[in-house]
N, C-alpha and C. Protein backbone atom coordinates (compact mmCIF):
# COMPACT_ATOMS: atom_id res chain seq x y z
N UNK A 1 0.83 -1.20 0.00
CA UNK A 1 0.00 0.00 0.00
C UNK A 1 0.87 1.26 0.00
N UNK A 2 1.87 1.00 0.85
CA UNK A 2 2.69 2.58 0.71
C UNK A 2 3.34 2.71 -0.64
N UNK A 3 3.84 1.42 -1.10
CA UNK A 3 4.38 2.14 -2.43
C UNK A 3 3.30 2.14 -3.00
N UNK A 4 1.85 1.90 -3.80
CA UNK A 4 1.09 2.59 -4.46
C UNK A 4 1.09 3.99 -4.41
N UNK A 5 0.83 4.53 -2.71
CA UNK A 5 0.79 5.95 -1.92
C UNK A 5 2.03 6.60 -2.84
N UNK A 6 2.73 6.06 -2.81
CA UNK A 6 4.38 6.89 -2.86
C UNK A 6 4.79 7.04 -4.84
N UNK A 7 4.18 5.55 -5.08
CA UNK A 7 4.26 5.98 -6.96
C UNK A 7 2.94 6.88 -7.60
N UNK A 8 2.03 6.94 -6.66
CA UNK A 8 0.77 7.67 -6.69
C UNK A 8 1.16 9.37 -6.58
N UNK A 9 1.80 9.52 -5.57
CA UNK A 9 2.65 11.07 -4.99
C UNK A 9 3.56 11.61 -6.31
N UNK A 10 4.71 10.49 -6.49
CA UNK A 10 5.45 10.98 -7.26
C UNK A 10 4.85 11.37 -8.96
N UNK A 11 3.71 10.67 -9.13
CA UNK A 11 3.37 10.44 -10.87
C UNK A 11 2.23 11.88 -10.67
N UNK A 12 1.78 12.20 -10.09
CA UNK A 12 0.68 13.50 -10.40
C UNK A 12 1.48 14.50 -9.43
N UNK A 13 2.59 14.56 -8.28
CA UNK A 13 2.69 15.91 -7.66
C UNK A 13 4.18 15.94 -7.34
N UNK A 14 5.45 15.04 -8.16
CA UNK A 14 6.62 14.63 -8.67
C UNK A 14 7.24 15.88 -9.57
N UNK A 15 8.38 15.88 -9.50
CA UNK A 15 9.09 16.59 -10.14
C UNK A 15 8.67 17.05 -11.85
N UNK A 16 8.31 17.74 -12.57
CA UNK A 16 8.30 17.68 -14.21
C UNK A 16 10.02 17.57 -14.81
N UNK A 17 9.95 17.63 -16.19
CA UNK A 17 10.94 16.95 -17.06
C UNK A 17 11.32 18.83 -17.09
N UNK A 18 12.25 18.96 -17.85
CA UNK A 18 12.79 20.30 -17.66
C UNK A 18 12.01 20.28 -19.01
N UNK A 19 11.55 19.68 -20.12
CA UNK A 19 10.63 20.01 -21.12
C UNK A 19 8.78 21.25 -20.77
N UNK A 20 9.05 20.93 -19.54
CA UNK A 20 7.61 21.46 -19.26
C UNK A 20 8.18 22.94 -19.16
N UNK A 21 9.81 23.41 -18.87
CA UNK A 21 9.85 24.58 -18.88
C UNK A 21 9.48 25.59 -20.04
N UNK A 22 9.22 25.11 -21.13
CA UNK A 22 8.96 26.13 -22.53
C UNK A 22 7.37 26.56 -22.19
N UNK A 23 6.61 25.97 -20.95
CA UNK A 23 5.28 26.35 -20.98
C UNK A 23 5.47 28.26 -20.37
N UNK A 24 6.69 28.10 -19.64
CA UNK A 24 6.63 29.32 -18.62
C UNK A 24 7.33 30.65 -19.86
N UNK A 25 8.18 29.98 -20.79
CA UNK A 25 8.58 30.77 -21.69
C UNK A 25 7.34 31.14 -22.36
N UNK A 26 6.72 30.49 -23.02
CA UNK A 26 5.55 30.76 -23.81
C UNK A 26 4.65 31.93 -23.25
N UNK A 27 4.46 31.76 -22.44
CA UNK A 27 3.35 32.62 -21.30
C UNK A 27 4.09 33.46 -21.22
N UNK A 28 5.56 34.29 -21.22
CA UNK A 28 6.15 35.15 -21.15
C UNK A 28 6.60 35.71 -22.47
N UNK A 29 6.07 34.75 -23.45
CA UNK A 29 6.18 36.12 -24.32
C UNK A 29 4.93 36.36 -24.99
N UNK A 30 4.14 35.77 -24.82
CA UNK A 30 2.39 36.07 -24.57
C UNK A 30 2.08 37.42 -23.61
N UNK A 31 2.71 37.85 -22.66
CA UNK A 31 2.56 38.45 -21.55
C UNK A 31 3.06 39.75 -21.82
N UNK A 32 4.13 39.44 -22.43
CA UNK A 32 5.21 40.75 -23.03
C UNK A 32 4.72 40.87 -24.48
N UNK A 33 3.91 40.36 -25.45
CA UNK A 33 3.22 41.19 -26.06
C UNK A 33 1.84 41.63 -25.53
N UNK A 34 1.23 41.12 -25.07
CA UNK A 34 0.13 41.83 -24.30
C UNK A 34 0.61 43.44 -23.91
N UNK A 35 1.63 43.02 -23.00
CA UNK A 35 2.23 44.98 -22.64
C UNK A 35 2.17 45.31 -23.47
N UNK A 36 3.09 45.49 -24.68
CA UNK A 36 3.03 46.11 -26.04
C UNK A 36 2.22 46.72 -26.58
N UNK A 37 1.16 45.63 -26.92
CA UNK A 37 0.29 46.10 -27.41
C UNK A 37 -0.69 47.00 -26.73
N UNK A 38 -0.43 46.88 -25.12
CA UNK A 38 -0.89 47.56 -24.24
C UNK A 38 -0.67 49.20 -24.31
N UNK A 39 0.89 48.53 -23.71
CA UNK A 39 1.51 50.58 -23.97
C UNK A 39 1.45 51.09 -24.87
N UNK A 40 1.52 50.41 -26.39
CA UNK A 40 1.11 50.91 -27.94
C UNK A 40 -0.48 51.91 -27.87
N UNK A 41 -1.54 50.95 -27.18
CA UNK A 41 -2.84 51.46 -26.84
C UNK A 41 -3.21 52.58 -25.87
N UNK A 42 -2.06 52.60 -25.25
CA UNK A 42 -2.53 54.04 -24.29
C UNK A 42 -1.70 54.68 -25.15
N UNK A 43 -0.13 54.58 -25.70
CA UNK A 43 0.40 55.56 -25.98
C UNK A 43 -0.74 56.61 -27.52
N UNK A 44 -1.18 56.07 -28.31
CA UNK A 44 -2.00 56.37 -29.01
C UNK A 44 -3.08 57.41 -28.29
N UNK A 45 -4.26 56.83 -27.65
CA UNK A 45 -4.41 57.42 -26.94
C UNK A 45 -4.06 58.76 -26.62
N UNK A 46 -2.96 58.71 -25.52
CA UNK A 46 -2.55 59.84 -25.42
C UNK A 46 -1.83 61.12 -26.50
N UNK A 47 -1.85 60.77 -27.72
CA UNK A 47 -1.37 60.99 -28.61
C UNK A 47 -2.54 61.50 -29.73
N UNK A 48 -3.81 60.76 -29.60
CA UNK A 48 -5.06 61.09 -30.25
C UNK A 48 -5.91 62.22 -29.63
N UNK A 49 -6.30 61.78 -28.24
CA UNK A 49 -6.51 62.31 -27.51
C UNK A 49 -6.26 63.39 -26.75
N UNK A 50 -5.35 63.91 -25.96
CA UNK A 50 -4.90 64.25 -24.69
C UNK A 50 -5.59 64.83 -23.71
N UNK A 51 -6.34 65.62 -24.02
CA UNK A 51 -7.05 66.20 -23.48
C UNK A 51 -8.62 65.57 -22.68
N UNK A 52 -8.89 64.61 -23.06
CA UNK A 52 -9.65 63.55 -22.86
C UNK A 52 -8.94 62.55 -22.06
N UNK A 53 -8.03 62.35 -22.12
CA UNK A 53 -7.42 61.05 -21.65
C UNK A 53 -6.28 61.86 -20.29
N UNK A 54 -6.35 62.61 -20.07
CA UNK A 54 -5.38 63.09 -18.98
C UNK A 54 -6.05 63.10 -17.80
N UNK A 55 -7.10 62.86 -17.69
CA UNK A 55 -7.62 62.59 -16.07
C UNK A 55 -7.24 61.74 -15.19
N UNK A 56 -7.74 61.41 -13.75
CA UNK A 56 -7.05 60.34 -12.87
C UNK A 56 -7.93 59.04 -13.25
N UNK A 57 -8.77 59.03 -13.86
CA UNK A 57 -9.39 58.17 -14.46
C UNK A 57 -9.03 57.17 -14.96
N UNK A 58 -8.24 57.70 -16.49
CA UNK A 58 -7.42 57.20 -16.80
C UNK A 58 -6.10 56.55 -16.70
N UNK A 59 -5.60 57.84 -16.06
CA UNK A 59 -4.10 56.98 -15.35
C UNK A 59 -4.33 56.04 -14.76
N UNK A 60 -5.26 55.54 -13.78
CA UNK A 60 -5.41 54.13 -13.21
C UNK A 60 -5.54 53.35 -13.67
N UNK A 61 -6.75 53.54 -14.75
CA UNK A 61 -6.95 52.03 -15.70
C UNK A 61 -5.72 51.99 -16.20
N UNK A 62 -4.91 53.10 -16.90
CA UNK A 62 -3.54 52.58 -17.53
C UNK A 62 -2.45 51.87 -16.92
N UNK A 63 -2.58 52.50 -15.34
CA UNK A 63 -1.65 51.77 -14.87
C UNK A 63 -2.07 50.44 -14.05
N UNK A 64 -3.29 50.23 -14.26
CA UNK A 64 -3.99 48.62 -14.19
C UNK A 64 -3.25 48.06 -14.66
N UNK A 65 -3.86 48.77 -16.02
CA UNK A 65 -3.73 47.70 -17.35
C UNK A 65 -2.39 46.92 -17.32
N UNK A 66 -1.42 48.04 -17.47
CA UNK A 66 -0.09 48.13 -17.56
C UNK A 66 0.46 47.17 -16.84
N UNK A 67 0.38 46.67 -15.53
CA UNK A 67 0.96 45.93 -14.57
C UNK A 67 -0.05 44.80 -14.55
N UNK A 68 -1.15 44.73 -15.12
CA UNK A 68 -1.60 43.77 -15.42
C UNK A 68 -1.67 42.93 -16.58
N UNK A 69 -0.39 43.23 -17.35
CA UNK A 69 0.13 42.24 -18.02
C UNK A 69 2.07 42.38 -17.93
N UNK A 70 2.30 43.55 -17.28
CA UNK A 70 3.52 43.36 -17.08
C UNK A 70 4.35 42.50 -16.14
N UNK A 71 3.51 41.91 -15.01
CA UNK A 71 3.50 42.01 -13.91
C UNK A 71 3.60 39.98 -14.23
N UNK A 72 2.74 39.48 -14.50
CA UNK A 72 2.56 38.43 -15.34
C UNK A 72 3.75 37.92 -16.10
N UNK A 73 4.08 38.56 -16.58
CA UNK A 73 5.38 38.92 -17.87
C UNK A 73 6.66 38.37 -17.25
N UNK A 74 6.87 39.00 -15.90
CA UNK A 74 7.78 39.45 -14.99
C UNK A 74 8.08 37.91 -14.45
N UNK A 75 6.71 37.06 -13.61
CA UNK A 75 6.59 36.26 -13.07
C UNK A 75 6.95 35.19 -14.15
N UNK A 76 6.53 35.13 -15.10
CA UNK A 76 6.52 33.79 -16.12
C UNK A 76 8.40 33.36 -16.13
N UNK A 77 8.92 34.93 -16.72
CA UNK A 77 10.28 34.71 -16.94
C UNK A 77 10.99 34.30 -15.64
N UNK A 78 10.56 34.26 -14.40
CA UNK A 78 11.07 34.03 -13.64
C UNK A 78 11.27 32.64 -13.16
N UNK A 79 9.81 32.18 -13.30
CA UNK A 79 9.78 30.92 -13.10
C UNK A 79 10.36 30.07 -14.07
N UNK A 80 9.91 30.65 -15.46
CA UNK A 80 11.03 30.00 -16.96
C UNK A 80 12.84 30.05 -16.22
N UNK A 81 13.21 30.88 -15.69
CA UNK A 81 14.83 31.04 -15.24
C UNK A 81 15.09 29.94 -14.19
N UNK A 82 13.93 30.06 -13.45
CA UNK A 82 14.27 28.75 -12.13
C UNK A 82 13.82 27.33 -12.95
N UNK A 83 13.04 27.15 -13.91
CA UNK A 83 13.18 25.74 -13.83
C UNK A 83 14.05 25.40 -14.66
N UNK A 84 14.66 26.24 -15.91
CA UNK A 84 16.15 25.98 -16.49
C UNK A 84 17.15 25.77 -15.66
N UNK A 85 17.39 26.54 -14.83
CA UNK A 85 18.48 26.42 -13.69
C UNK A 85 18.06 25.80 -12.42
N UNK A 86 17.15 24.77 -12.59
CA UNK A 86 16.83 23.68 -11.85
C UNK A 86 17.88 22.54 -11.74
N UNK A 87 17.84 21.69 -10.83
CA UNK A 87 19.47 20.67 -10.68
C UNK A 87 18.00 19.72 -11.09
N UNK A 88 18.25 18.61 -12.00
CA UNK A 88 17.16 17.26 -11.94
C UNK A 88 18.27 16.18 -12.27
């Protein structure tokens, strides 16, 4: 029974193959065009606009927005760096 328990542990909550690391890359550069296209979208904006778009209104959603895909971005590459430079 314990080794079922123990090949049971290791096969669903066990180490991954360092192959699973391209998932965290992927998502990081998914994340980092999201910004892009993000800051592309306010910078316009502010550029079409200004006068409309200079309230505190705005600055918040922008800087939502902004860190809500930068922020993401940040985390992915990080975790992509630790599981490359993982010992397996």
């Amino acid at each position: 029974m314990q080794n079922f328990l123990s090949n049971f542990l290791n096969n669903y909550f066990g180490a991954l193959s360092k192959d699973y690391c391209v998932y965290f890359y992927a998502l990081s550069i998914l994340f980092f065009i999201l910004f892009i296209i993000s800051s592309v979208s306010i910078g316009l904006s502010l550029i079409k606009k200004p006068s409309e778009v200079l309230d505190l209104k705005f600055l918040i959603k922008s800087t939502v927005v902004l860190s809500y895909t930068f922020i993401p971005y940040l985390v992915n590459r990080l975790l992509h760096t630790m599981c490359v430079n993982s010992v397996f």
